[in-house]
Protein backbone atom coordinates (compact mmCIF):
# COMPACT_ATOMS: atom_id res chain seq x y z
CA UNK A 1 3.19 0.92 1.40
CA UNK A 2 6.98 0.01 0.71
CA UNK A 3 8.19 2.98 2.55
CA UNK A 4 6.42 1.63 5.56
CA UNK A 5 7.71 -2.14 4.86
CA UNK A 6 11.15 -0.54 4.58
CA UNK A 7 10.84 1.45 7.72
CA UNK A 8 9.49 -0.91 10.02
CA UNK A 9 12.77 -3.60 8.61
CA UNK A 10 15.15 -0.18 9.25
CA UNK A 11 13.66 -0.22 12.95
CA UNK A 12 13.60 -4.10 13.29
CA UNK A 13 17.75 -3.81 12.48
CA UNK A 14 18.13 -1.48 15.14
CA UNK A 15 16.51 -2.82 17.82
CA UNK A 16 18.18 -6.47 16.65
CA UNK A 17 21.67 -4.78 16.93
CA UNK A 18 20.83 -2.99 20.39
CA UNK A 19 19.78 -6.42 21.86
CA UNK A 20 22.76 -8.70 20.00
CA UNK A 21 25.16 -5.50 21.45
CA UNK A 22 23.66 -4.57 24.34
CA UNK A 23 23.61 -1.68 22.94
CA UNK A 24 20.67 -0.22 24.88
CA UNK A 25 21.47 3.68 24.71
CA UNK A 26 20.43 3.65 20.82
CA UNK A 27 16.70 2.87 21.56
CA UNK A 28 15.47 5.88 23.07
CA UNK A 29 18.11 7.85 20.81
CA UNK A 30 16.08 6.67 17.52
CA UNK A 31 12.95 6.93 19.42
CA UNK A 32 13.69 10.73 19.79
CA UNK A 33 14.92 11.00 16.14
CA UNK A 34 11.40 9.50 15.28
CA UNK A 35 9.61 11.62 16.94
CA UNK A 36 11.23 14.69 15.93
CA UNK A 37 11.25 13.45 12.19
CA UNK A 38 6.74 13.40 12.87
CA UNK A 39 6.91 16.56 14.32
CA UNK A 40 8.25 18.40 11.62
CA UNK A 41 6.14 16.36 9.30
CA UNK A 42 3.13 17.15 10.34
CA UNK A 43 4.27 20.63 11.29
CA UNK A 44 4.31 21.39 7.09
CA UNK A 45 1.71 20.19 6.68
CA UNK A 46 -0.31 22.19 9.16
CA UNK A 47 1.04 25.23 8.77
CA UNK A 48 -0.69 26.77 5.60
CA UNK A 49 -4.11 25.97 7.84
CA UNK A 50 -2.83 28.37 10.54
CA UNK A 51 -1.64 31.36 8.21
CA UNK A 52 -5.61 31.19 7.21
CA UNK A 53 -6.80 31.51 10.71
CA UNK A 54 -4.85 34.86 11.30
């Protein structure tokens, strides 16, 4: 639950500073680093499921 807390503050900074900056280039950039970041997640934890299929 804190890791949550703490990344939803980390992502409420960034968008603050790409509005106060006009700084709108970083918003997609950490969008794509977030996405990323869940795919490889979720990749480890799917893959020992797969190796039992084949």
């Amino acid at each position: 639950m804190r890791f949550i807390k703490y990344l939803g503050r980390l992502l409420g900074e960034f968008f603050t500073f790409a509005m106060q900056n006009k700084a709108w280039w970083i918003v997609p950039l950490v969008l794509v680093l977030l996405l990323i970041a869940l795919l490889i997640v979720s990749g480890g934890a799917i893959a020992p499921f797969i190796y039992q299929i084949f």
